[in-house]
Each structure stands twice: as structure tokens, then as C-alpha cells.
N, C-alpha and C. Protein backbone atom coordinates (compact mmCIF):
# COMPACT_ATOMS: atom_id res chain seq x y z
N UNK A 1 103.84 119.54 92.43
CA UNK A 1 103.48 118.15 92.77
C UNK A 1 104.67 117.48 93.46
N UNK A 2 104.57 116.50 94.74
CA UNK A 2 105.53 116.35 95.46
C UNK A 2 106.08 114.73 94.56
N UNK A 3 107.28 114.43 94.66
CA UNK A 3 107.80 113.22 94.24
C UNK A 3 107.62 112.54 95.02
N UNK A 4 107.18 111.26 94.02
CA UNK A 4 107.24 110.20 95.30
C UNK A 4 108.31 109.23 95.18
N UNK A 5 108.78 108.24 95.90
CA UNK A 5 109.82 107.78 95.97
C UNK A 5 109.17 106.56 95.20
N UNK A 6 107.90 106.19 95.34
CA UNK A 6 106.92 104.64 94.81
C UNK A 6 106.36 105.29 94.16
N UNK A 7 106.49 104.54 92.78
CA UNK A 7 105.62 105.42 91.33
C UNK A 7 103.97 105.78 91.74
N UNK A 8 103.42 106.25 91.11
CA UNK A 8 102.45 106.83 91.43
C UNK A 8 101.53 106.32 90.54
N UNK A 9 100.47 105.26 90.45
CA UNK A 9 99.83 105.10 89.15
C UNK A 9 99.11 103.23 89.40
N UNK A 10 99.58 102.51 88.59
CA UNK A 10 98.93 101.07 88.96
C UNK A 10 100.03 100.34 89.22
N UNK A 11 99.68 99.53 90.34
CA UNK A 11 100.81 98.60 90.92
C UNK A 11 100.63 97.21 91.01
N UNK A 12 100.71 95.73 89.79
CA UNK A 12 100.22 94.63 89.44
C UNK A 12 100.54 94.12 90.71
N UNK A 13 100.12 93.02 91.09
CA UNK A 13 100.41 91.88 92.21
C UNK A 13 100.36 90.33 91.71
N UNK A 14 101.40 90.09 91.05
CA UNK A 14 101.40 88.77 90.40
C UNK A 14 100.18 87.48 91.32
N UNK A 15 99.53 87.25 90.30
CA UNK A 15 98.77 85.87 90.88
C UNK A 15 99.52 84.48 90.68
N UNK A 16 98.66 83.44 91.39
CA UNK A 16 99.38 81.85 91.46
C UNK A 16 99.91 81.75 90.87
N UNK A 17 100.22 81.71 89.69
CA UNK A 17 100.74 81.20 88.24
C UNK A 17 102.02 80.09 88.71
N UNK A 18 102.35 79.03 88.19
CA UNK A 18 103.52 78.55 88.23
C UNK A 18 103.67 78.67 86.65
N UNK A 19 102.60 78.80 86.01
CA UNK A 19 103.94 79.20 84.45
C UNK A 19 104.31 80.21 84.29
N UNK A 20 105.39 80.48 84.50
CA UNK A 20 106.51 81.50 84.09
C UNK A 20 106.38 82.65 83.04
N UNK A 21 106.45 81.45 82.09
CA UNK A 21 105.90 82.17 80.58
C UNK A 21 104.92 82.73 80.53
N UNK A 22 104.18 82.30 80.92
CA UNK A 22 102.76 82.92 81.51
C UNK A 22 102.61 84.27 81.55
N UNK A 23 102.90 84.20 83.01
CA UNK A 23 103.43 85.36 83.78
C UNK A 23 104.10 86.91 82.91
N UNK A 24 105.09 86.22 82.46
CA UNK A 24 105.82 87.33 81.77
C UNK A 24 105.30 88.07 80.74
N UNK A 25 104.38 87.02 80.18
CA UNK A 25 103.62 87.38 79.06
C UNK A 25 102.86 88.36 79.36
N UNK A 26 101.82 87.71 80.47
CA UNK A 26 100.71 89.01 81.06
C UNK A 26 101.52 90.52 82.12
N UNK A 27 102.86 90.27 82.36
CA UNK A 27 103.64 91.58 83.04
C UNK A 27 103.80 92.53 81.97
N UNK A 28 104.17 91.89 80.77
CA UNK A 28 104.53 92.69 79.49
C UNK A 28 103.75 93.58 78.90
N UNK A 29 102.20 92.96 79.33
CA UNK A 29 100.95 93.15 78.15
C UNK A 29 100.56 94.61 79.37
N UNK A 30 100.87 94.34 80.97
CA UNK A 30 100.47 95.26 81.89
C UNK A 30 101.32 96.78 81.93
N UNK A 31 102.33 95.93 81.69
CA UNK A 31 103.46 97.26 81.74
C UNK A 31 103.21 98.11 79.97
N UNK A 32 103.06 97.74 79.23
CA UNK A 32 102.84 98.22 77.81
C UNK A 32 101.07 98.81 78.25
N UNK A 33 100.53 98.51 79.07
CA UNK A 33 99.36 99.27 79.16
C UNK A 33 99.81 100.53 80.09
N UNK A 34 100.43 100.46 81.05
CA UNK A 34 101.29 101.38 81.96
C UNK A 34 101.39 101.52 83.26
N UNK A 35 101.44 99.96 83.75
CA UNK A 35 101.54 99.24 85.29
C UNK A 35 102.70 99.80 85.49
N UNK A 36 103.10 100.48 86.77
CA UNK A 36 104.44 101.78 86.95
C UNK A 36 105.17 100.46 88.36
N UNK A 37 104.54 99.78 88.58
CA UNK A 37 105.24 98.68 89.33
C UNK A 37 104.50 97.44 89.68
N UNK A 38 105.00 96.46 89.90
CA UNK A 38 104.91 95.09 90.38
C UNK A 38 105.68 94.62 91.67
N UNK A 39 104.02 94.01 92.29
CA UNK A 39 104.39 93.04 93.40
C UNK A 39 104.60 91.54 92.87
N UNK A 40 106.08 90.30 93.38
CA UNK A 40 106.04 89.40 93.05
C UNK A 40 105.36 88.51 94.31
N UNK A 41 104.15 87.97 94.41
CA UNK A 41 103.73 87.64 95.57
C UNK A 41 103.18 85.99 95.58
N UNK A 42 104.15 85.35 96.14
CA UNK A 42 103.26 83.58 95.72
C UNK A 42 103.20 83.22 97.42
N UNK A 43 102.02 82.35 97.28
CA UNK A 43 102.16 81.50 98.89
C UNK A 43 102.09 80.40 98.64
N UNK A 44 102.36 79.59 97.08
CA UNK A 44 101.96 78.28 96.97
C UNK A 44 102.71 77.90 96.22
N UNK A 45 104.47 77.79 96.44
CA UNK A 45 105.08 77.39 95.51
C UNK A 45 106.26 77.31 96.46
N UNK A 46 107.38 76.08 96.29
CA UNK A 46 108.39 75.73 96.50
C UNK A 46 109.06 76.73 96.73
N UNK A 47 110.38 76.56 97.42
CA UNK A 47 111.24 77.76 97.62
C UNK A 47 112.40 77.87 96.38
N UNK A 48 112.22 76.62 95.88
CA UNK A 48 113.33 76.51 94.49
C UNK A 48 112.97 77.63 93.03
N UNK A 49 111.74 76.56 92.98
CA UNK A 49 110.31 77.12 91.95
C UNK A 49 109.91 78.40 92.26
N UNK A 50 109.90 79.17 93.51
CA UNK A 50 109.86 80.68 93.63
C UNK A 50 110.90 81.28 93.06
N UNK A 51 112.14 81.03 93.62
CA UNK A 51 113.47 81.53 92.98
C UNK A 51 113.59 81.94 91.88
N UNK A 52 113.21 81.04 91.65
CA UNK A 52 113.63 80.84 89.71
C UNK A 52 112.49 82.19 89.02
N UNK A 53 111.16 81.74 89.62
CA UNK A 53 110.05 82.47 88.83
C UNK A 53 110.44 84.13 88.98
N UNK A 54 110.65 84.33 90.70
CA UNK A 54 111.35 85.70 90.93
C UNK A 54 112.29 86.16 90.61
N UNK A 55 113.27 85.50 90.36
CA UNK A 55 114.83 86.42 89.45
C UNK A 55 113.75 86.37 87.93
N UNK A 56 113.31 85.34 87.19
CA UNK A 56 112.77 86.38 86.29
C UNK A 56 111.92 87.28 85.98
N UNK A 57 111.11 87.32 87.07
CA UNK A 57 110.35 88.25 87.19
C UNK A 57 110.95 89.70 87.63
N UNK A 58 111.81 89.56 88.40
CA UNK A 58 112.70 91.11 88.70
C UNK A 58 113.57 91.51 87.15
N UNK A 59 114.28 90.46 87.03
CA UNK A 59 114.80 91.05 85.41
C UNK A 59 113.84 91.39 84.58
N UNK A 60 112.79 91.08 84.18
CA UNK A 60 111.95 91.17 83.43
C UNK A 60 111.23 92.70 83.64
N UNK A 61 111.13 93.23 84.87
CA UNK A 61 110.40 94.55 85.27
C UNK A 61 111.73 95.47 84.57
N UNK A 62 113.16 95.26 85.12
CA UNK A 62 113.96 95.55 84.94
C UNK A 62 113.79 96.24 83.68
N UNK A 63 113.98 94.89 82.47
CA UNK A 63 113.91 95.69 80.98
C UNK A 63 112.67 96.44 80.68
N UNK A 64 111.71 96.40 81.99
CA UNK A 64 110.24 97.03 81.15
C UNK A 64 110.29 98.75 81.83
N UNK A 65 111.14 98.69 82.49
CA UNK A 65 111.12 100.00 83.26
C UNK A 65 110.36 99.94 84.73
N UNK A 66 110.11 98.77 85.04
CA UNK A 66 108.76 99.32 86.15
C UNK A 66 109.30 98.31 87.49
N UNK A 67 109.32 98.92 88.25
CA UNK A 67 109.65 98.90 89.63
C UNK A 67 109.48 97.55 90.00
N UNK A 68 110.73 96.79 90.70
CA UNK A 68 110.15 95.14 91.29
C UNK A 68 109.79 95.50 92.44
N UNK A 69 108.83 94.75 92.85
CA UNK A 69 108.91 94.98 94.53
C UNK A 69 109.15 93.11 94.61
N UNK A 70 109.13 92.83 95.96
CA UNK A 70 109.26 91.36 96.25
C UNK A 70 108.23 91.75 97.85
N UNK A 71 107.33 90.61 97.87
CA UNK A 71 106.09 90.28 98.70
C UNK A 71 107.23 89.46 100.33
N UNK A 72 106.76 90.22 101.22
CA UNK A 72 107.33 89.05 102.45
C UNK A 72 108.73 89.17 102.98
N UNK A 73 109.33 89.19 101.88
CA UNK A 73 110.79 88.90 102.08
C UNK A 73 112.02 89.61 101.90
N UNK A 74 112.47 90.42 102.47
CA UNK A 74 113.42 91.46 102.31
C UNK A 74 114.80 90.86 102.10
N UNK A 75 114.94 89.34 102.07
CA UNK A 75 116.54 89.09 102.31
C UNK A 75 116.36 88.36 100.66
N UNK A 76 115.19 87.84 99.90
CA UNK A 76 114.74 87.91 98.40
C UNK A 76 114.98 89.10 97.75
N UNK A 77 114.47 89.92 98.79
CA UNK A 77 114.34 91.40 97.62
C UNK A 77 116.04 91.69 97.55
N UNK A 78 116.69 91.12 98.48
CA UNK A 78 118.31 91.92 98.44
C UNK A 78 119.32 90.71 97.57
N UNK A 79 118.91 89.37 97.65
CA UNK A 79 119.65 88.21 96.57
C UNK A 79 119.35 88.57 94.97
N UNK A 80 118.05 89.40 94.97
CA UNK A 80 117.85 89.55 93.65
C UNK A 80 118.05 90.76 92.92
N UNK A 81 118.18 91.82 94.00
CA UNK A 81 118.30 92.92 93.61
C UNK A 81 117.12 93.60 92.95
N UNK A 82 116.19 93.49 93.96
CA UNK A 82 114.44 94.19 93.22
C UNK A 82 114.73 95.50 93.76
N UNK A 83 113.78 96.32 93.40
CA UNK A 83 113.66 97.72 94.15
C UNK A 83 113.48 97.70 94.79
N UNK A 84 112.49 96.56 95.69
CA UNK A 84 112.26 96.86 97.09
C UNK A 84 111.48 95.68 97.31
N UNK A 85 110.32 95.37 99.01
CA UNK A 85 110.13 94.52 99.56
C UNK A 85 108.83 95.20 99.96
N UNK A 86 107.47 94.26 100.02
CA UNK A 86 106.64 94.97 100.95
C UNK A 86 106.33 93.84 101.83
N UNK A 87 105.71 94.50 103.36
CA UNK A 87 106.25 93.98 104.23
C UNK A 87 104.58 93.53 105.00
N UNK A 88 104.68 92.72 105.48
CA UNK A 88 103.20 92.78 106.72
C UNK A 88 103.19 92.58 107.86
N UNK A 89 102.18 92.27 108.59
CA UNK A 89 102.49 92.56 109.80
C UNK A 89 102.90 91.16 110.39
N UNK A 90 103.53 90.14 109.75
CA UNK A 90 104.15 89.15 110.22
C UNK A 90 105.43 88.96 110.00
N UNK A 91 105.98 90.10 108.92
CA UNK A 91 107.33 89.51 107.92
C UNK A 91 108.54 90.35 108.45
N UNK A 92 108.50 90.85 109.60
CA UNK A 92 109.85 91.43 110.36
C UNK A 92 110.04 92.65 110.55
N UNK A 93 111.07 93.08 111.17
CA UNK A 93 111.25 94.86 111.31
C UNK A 93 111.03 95.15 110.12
N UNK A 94 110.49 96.54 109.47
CA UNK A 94 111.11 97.50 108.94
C UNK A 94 112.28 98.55 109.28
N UNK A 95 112.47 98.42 110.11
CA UNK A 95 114.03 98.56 110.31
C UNK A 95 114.92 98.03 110.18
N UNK A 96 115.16 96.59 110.21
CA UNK A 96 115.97 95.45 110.16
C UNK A 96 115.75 95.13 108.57
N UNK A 97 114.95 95.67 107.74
CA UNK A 97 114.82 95.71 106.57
C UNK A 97 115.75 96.85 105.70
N UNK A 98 115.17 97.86 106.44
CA UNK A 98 116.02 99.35 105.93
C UNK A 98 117.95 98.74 106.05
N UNK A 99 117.76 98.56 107.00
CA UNK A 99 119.13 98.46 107.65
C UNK A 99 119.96 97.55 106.46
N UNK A 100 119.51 96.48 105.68
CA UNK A 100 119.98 95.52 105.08
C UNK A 100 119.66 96.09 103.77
N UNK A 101 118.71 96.71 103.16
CA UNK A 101 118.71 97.17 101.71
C UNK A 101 119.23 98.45 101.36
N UNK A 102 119.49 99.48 102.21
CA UNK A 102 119.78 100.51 102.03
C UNK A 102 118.44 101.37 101.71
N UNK A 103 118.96 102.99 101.94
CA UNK A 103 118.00 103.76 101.84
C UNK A 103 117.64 103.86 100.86
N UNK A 104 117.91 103.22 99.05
CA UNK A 104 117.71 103.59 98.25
C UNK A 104 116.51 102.64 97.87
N UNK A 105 116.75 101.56 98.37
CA UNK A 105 115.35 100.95 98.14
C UNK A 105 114.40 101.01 98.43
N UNK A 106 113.12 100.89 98.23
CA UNK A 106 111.79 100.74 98.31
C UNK A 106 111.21 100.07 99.59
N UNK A 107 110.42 100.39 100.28
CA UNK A 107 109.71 99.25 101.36
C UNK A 107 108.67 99.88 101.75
N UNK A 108 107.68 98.97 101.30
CA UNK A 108 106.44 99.21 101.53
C UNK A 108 105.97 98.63 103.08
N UNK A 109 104.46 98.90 103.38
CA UNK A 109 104.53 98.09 104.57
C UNK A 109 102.61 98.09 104.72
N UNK A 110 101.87 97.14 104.80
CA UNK A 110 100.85 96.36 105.28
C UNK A 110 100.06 97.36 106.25
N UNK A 111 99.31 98.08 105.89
CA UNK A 111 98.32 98.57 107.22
C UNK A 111 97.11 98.35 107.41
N UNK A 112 96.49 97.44 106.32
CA UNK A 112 95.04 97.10 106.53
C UNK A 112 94.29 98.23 106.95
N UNK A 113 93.25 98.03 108.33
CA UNK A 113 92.67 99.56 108.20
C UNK A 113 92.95 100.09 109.35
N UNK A 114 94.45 100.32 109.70
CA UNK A 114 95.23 100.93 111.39
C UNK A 114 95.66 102.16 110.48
N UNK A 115 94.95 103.34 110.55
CA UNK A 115 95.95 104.42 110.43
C UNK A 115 97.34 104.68 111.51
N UNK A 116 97.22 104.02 112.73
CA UNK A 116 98.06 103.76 114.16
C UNK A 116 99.39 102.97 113.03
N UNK A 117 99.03 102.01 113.08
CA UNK A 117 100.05 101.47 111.89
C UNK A 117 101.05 102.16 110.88
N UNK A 118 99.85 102.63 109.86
CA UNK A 118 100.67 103.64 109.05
C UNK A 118 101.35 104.54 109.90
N UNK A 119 100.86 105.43 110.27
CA UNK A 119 101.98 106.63 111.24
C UNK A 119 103.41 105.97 111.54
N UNK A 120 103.14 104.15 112.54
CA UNK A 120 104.52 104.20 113.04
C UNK A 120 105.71 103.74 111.64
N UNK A 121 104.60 102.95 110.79
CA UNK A 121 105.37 102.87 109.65
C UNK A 121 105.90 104.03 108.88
N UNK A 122 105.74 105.02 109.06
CA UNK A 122 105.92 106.16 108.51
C UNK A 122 107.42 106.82 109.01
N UNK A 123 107.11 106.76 110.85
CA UNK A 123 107.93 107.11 111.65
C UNK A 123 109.38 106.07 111.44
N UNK A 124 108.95 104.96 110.95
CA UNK A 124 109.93 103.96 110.72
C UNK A 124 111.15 104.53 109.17
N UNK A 125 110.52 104.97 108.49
CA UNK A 125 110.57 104.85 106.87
C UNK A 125 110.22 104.33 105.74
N UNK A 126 109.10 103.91 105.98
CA UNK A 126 108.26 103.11 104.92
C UNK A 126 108.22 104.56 103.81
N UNK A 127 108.06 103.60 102.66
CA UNK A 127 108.13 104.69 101.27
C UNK A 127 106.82 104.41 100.77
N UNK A 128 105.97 103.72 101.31
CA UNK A 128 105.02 103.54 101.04
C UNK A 128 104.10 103.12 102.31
N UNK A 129 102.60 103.30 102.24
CA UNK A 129 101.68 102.65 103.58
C UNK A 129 100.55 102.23 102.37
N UNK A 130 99.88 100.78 102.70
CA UNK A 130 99.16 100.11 102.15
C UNK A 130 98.47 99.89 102.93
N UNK A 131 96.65 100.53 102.25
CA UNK A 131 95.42 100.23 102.84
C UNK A 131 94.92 99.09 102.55
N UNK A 132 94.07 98.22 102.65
CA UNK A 132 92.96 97.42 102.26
C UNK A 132 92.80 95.89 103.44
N UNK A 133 91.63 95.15 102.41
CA UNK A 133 90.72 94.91 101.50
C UNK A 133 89.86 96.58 101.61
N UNK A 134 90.31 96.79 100.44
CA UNK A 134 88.95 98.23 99.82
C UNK A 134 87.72 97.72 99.53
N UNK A 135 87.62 96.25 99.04
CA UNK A 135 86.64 95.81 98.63
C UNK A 135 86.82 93.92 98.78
N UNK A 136 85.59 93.47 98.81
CA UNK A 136 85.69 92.38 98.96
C UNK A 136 86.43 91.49 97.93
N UNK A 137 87.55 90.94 98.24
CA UNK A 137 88.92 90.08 97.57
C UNK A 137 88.82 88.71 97.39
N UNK A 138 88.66 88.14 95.98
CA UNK A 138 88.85 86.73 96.07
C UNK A 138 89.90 86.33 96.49
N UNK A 139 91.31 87.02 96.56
CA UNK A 139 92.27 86.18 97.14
C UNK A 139 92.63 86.35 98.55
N UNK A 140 91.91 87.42 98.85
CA UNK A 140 91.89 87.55 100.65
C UNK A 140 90.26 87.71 101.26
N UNK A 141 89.11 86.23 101.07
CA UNK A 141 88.44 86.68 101.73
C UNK A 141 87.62 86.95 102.59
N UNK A 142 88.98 86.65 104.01
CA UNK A 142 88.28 86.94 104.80
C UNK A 142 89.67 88.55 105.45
N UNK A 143 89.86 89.05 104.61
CA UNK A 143 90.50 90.33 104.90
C UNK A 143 89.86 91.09 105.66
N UNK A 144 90.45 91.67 106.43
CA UNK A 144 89.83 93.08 106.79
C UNK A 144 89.32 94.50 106.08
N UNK A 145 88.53 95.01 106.30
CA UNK A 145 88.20 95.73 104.93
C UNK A 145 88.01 97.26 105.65
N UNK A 146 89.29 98.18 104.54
CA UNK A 146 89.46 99.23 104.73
C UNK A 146 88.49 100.48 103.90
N UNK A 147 88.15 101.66 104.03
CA UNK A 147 87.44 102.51 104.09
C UNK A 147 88.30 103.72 103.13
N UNK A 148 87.12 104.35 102.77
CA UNK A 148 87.78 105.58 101.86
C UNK A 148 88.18 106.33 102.84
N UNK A 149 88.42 106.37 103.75
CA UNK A 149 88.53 107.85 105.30
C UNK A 149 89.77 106.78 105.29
N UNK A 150 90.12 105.33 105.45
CA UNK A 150 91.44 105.59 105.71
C UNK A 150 92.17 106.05 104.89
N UNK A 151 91.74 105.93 103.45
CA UNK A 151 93.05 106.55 102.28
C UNK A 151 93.35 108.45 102.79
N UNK A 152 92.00 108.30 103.29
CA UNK A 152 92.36 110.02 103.55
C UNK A 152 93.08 110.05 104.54
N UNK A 153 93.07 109.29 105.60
CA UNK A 153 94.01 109.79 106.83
C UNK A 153 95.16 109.43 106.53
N UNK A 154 95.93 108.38 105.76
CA UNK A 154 97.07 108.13 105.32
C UNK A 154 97.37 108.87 104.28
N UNK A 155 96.79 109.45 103.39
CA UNK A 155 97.15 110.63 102.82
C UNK A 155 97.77 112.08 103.90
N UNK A 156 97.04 112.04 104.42
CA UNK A 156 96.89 113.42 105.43
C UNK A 156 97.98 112.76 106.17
N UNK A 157 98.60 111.60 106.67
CA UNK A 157 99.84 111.30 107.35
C UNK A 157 100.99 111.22 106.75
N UNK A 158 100.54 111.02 105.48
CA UNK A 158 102.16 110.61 104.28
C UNK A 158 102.46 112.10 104.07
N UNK A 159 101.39 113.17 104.63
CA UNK A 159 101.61 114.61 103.64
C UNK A 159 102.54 115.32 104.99
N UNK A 160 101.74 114.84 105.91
CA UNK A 160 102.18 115.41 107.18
C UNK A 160 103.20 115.35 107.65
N UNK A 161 103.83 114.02 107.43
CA UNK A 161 105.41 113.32 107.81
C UNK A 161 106.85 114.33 107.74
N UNK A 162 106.74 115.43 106.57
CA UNK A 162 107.53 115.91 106.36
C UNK A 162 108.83 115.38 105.82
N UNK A 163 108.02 114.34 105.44
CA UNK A 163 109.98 113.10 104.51
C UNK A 163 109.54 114.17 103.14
N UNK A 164 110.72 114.16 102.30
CA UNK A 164 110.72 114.31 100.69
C UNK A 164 111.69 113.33 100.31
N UNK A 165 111.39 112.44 99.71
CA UNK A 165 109.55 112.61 98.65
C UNK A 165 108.84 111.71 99.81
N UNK A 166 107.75 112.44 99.93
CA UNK A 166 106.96 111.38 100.72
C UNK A 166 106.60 110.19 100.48
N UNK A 167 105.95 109.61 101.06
CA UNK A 167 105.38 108.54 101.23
C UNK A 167 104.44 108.55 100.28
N UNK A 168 104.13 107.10 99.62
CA UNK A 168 103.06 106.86 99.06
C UNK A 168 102.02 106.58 99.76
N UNK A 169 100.57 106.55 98.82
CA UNK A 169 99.22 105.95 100.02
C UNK A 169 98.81 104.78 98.59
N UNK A 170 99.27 103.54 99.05
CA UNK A 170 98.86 102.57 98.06
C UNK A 170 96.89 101.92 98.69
N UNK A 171 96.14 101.70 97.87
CA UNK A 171 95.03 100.86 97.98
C UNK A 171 95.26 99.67 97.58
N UNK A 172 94.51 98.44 98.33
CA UNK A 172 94.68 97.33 97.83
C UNK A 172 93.54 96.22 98.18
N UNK A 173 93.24 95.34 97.01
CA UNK A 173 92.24 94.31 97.48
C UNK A 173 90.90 94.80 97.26
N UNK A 174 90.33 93.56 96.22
CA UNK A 174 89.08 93.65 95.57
C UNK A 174 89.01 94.69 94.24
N UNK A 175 90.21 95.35 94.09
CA UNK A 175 89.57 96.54 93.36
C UNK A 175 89.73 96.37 91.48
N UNK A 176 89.17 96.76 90.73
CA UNK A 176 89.11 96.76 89.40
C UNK A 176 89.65 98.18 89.05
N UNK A 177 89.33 97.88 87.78
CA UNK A 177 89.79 99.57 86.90
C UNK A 177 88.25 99.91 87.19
N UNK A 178 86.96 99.50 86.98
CA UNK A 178 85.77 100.09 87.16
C UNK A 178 85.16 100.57 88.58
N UNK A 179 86.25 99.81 89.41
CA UNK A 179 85.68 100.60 91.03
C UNK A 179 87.22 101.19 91.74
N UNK A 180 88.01 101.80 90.85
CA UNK A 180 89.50 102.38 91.72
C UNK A 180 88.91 103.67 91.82
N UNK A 181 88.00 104.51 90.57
CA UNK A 181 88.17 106.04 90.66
C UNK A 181 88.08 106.39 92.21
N UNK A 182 86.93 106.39 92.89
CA UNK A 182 86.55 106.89 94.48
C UNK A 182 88.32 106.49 95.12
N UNK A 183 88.81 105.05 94.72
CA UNK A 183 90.33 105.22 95.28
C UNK A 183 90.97 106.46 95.42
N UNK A 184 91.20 106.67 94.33
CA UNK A 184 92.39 107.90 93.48
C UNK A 184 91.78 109.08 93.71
N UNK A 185 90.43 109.25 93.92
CA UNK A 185 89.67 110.47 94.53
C UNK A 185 90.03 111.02 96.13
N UNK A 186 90.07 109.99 96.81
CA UNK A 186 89.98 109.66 98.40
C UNK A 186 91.64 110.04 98.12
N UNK A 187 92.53 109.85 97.59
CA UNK A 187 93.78 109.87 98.07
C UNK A 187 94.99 109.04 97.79
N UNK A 188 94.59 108.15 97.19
CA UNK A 188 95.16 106.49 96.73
C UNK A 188 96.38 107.14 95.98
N UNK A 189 97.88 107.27 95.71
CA UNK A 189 98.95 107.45 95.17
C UNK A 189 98.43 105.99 94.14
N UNK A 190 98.39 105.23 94.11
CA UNK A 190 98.36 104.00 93.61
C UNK A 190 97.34 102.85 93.88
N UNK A 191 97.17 102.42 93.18
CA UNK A 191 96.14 100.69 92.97
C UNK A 191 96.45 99.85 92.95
N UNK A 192 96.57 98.92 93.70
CA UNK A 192 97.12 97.79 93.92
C UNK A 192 96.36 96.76 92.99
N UNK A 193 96.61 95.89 91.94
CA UNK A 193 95.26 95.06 91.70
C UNK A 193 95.95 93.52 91.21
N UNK A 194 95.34 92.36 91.48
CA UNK A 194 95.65 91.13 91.09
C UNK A 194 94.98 90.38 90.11
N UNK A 195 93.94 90.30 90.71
CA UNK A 195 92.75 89.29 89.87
C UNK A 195 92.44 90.30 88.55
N UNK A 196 91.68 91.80 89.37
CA UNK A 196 91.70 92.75 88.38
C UNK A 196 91.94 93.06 87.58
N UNK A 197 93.62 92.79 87.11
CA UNK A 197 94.52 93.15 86.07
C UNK A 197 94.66 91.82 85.10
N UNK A 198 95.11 90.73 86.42
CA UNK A 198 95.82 89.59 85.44
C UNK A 198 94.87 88.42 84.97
N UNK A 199 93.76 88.58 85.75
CA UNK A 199 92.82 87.78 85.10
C UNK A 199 91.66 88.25 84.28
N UNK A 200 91.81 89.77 83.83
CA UNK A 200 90.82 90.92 82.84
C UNK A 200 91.04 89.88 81.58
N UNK A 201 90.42 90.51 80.49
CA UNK A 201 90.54 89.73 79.59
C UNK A 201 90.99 89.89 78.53
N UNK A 202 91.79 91.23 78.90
CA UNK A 202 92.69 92.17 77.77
C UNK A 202 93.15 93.02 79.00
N UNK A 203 94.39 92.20 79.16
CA UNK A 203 95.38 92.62 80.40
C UNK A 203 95.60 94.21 80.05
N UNK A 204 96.45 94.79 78.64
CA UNK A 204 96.92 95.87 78.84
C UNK A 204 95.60 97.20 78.48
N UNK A 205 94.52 96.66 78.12
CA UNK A 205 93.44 97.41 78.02
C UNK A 205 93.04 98.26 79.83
N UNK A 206 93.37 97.07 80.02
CA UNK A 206 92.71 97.05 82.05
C UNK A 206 93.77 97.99 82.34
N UNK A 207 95.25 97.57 82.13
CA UNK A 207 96.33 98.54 82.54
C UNK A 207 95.92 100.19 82.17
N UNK A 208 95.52 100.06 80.90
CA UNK A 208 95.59 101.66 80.38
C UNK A 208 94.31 102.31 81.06
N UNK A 209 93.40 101.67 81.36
CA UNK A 209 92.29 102.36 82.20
C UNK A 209 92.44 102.73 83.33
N UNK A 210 93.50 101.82 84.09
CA UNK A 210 93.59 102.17 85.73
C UNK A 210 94.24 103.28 85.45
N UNK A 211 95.88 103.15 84.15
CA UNK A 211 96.52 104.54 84.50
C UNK A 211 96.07 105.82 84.06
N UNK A 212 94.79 105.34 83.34
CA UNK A 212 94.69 106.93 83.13
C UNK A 212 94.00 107.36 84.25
N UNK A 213 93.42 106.78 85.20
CA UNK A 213 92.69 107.41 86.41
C UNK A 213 93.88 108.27 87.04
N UNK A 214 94.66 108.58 86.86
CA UNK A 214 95.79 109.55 87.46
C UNK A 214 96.75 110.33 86.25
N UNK A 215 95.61 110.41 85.71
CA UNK A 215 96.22 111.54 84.64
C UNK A 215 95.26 112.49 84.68
């Protein structure tokens, strides 16, 4: 089995929340179910009030074992010291990213449904390529909506690349623990999920279902 450099398994995507406590509460309950990483991702909050919520949210993955990523912003992901940054197709080089975090970190990168995308992200060094909307998304929805054939062709490109450890093939958008299997079938390294996870109604129950789909 090849290593991957981006855990392999369920990957939370923090929702709105401005309570903190909140938050941490339901990361805890995800990661104790066996969420192998977290996106910190807000579009509706101060740049102060982000700060704050994101350094504890990176320490907090920190003591849980599970991977920070930081949403957008690569010069966040490097003040705070997360594992890494995922990136879209508005938020800057991935090169100019690499260049500033080092090779040891993480960077994901946005492909919606361009396998053209993934490849150059690939060719770039992305450690990861992210499909979706897989399914129709309350928090994106008017997303573009990606296909089980792309998880396969970004599979078949992350395999092809010849990096070790390759590339991940993350899914993302709309998806539950009751509609990921065909994901993880098709090719999916990982599940991206938001609403899915943090608004279930027994957070680490939801966690332990997605991860066992990859056991």
C-alpha cells in the first residue's frame, strides 16, 4: 500500500461557528470517532475573531493527533504553524505556497470537476487534488458538481505522477457517512465532510462510520 503524505480516511471542514468552545468540543468528539484531519475554513468572521478561533483550532488538532490544514491562506497556515493550506482557484500560486512552507508541509489544491487542473496541480506538488460538489451542498449551492469518473481519473493521475508518497484523491461537498461508500469505491483517499459530520447528531458516531469505510 503506497503512503500518502495526506492521511487517508475522513477529513472534517469546520462550519460557521463563532463559538470556539463549540467548535472544539465537536473537533474532539470527531477526532475520538477517527477524523485523520481538519480543514479550518470560515468566510464570515473578522480577521481578529478568525485568528484567535484558528491558533486554537491548530493547537487543538495538534494535541488530538490529526492534521491542521488552514482553508485559503498559506501565509495563516505558516503564522500558525498548521500542517498545511488548501488552496482554490482564487487563493494564489501553489508554488509561491510551496516556496514559503516548505516541502514538509501539506497543500492541498481545489479541482472541482477539471481533471486538467488536477494534473497541473500535481505537476506543481500538490499532496493532495480535491474533487467536488459530489453531491448537492448546503454550503456550496450553487457548486459545480463532480462525478465518480473524476475520482477515478484523479486517482489514475495521483497513481501515475510517480511522486512517493503520492498524492491524495480527496472528495468533497454534499456528502454524508450514508452516501461516501461509491466515494471510497471510485477512488476517494479521503471524505471531505462539513454539515455531514458537524451538524450529525452524534458527531463521533458519524466520525466512526465514515472511518470505517476505509478499513
Amino acid at each position: 500500500m503506497t503512503t500518502l503524505k495526506f492521511p487517508q480516511g475522513l477529513y472534517g471542514v469546520t462550519p460557521e461557528w463563532d463559538d470556539t468552545d463549540k467548535l472544539l468540543a465537536a473537533i474532539t468528539a470527531a477526532a475520538n470517532g477517527g477524523m485523520k484531519a481538519l480543514q479550518w475554513r470560515r468566510k464570515t468572521t473578522t480577521p481578529d475573531a478568525g485568528l484567535a478561533q484558528a491558533r486554537q483550532v491548530v493547537q487543538a488538532c495538534r494535541q488530538l493527533n490529526v492534521v491542521s490544514i488552514i482553508n485559503d491562506d498559506w501565509k495563516l497556515a505558516e503564522l500558525l504553524d498548521a500542517d498545511g493550506v488548501h488552496l482554490g482557484r482564487e487563493d494564489g500560486s501553489l508554488v509561491q505556497a510551496r516556496q514559503a512552507l516548505g516541502q514538509e508541509k501539506i497543500i492541498g489544491c481545489s479541482c472541482y470537476d477539471q481533471p486538467a487542473l488536477a494534473k497541473q496541480a500535481l505537476t506543481a506538488g500538490a499532496d493532495y487534488i480535491a474533487f467536488g460538489a459530489m453531491y448537492p451542498s448546503r454550503v456550496k449551492p450553487d457548486a459545480v458538481r463532480a462525478t465518480l469518473e473524476h475520482i477515478e481519473q484523479g486517482r489514475m493521475l495521483a497513481e501515475g505522477g510517480g511522486k512517493r508518497p503520492r498524492a491524495a484523491v480527496v472528495a468533497i461537498g454534499g456528502i454524508t457517512a450514508d452516501n461516501a461508500g461509491p466515494l471510497v469505491h471510485a477512488g476517494a483517499d479521503s471524505i471531505a465532510l462539513i454539515s455531514g459530520l458537524f451538524e450529525s447528531s452524534n458527531i463521533q458516531a458519524t466520525a466512526a462510520q465514515c472511518a470505517a469505510l476505509f478499513d
